[in-house]
N, C-alpha and C. Protein backbone atom coordinates (compact mmCIF):
# COMPACT_ATOMS: atom_id res chain seq x y z
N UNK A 1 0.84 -1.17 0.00
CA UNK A 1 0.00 0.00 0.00
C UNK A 1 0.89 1.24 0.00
N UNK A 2 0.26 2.25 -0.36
CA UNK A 2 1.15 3.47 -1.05
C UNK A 2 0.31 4.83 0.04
N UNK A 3 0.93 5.09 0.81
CA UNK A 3 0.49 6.13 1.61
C UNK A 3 1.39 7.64 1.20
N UNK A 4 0.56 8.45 0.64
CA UNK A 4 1.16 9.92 0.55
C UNK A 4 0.49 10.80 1.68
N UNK A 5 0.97 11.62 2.62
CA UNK A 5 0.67 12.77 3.05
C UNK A 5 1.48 13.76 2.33
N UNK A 6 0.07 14.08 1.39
CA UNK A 6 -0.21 15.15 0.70
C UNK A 6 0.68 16.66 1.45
N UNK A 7 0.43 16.90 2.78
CA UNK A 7 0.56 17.92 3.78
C UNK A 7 2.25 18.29 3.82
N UNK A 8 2.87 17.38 3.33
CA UNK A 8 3.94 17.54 3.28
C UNK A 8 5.28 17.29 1.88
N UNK A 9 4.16 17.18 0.96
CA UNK A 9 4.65 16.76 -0.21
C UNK A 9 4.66 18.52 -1.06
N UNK A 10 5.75 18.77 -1.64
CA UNK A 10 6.09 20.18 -2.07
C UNK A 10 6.25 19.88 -3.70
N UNK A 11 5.76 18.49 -4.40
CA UNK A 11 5.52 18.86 -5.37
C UNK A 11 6.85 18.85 -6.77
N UNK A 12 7.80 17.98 -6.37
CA UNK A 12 9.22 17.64 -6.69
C UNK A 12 8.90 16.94 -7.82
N UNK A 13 8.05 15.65 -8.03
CA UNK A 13 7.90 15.06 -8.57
C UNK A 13 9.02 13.58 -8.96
N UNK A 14 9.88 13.81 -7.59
CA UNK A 14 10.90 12.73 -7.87
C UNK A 14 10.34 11.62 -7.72
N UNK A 15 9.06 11.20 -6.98
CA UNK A 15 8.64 10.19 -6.89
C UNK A 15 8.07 9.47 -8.14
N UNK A 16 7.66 10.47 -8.80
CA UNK A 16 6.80 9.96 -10.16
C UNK A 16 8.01 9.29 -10.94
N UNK A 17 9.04 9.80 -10.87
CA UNK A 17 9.93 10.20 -11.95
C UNK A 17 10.81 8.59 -12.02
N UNK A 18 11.04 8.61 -10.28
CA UNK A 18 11.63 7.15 -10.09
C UNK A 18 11.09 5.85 -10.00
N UNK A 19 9.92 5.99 -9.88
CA UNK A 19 8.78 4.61 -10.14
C UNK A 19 9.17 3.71 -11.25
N UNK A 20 9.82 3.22 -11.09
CA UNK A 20 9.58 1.67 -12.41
C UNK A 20 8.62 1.41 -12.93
N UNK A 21 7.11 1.30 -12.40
CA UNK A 21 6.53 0.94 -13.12
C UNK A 21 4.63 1.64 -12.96
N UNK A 22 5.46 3.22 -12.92
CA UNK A 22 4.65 4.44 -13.14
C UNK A 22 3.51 4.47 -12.48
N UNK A 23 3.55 4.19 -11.01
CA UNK A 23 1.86 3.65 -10.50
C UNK A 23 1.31 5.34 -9.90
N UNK A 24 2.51 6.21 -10.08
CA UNK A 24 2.23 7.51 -9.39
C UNK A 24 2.16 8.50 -10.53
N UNK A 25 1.19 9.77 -10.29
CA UNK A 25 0.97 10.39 -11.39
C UNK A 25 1.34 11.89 -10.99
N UNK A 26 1.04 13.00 -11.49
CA UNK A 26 1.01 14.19 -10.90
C UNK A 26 -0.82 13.97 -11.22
N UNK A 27 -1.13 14.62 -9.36
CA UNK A 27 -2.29 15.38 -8.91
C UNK A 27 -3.14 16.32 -9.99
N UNK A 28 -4.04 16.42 -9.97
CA UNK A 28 -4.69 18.02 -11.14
C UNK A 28 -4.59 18.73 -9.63
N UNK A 29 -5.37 18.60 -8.07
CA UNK A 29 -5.54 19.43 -7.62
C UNK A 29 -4.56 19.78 -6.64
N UNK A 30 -4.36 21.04 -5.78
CA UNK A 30 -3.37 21.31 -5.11
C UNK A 30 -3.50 20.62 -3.64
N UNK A 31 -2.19 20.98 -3.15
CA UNK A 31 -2.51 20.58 -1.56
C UNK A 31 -2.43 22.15 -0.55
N UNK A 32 -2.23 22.22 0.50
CA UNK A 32 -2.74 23.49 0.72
C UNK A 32 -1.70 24.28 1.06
N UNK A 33 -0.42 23.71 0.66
CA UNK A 33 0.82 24.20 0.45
C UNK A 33 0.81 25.27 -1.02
N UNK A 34 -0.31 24.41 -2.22
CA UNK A 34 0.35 24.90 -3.24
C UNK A 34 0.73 24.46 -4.20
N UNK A 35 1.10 23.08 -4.00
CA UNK A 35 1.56 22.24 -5.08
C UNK A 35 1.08 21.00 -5.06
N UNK A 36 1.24 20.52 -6.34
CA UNK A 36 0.14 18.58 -6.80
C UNK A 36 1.03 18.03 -6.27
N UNK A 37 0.28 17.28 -5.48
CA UNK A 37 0.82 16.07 -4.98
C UNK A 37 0.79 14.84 -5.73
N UNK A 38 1.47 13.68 -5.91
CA UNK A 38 1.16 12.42 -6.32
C UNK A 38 0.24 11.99 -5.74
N UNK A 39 -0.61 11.12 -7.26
CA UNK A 39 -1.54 10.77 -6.62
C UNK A 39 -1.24 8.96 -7.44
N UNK A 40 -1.99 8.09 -6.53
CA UNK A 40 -1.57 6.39 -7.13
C UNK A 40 -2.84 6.19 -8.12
N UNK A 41 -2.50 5.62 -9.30
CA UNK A 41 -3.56 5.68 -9.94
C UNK A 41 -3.55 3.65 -10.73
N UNK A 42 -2.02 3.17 -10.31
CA UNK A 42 -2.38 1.58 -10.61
C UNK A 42 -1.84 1.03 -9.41
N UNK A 43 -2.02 0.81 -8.19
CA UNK A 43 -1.71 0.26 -6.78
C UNK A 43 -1.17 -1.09 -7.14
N UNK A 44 -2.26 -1.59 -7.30
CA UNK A 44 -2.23 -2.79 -7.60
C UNK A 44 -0.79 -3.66 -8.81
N UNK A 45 -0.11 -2.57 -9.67
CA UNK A 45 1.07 -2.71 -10.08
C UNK A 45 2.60 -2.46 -9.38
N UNK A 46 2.27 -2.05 -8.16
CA UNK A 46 3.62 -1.67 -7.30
C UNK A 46 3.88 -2.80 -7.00
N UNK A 47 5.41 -3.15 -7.42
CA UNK A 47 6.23 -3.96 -6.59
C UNK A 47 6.54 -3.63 -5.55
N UNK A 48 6.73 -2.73 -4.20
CA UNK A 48 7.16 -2.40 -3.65
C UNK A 48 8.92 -1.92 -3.13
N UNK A 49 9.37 -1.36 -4.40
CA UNK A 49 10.46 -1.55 -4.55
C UNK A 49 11.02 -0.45 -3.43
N UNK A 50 10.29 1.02 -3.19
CA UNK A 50 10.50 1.68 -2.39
C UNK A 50 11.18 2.67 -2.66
N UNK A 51 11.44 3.04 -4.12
CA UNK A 51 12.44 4.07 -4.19
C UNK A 51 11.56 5.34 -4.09
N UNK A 52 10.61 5.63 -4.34
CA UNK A 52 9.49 6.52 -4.11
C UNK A 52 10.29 7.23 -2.80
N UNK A 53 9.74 6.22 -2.17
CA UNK A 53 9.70 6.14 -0.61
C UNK A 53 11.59 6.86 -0.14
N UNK A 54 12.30 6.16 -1.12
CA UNK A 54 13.41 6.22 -0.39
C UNK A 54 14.11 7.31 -0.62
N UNK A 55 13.30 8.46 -2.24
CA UNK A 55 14.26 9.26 -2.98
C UNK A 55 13.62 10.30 -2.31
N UNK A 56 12.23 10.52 -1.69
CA UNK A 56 11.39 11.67 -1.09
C UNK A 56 11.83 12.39 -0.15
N UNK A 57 12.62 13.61 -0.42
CA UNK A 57 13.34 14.80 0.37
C UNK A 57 12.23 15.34 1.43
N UNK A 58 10.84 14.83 1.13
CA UNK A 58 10.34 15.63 2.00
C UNK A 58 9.58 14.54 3.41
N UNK A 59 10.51 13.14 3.21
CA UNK A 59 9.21 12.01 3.68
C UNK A 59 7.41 12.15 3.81
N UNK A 60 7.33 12.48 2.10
CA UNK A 60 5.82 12.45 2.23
C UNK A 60 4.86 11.23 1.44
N UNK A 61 5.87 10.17 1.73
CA UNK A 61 5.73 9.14 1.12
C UNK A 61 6.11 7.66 1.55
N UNK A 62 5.35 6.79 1.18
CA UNK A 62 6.13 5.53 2.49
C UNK A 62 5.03 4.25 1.84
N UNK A 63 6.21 2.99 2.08
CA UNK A 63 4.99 2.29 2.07
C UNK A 63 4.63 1.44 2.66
N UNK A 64 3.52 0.78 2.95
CA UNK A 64 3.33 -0.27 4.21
C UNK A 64 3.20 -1.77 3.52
N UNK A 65 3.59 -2.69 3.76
CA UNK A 65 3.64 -3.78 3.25
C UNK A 65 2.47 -4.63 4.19
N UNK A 66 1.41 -5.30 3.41
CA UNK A 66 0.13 -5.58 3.99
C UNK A 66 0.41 -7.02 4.14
């Protein structure tokens, strides 16, 4: 599972960028910072590889293994 807090995500887009296998998108709407957050749009295709998770300068990103 792919947990973003939005609240702390500034909108870098490194997460999208480093996904293997593109399950993260850019947001249309803002967060109340200002900037799109990622949003997951194929879950169900994450390997859990974690680089999302691991490249995110702002830890607004993480994932929980179910």
């Amino acid at each position: 599972m792919i947990i973003i807090d939005e609240n702390f995500c500034k909108g870098c887009r490194i997460c999208t960028e480093f996904c293997p296998t593109k399950v993260l998108e850019d947001s249309t709407t803002i967060n109340k910072k200002g900037y799109y957050p990622p949003v997951v749009t194929k879950e169900g295709e994450c390997h859990g590889c974690r680089l999302c998770e691991l490249h995110c300068p702002e830890f607004a990103i993480f994932i929980v293994n179910e």
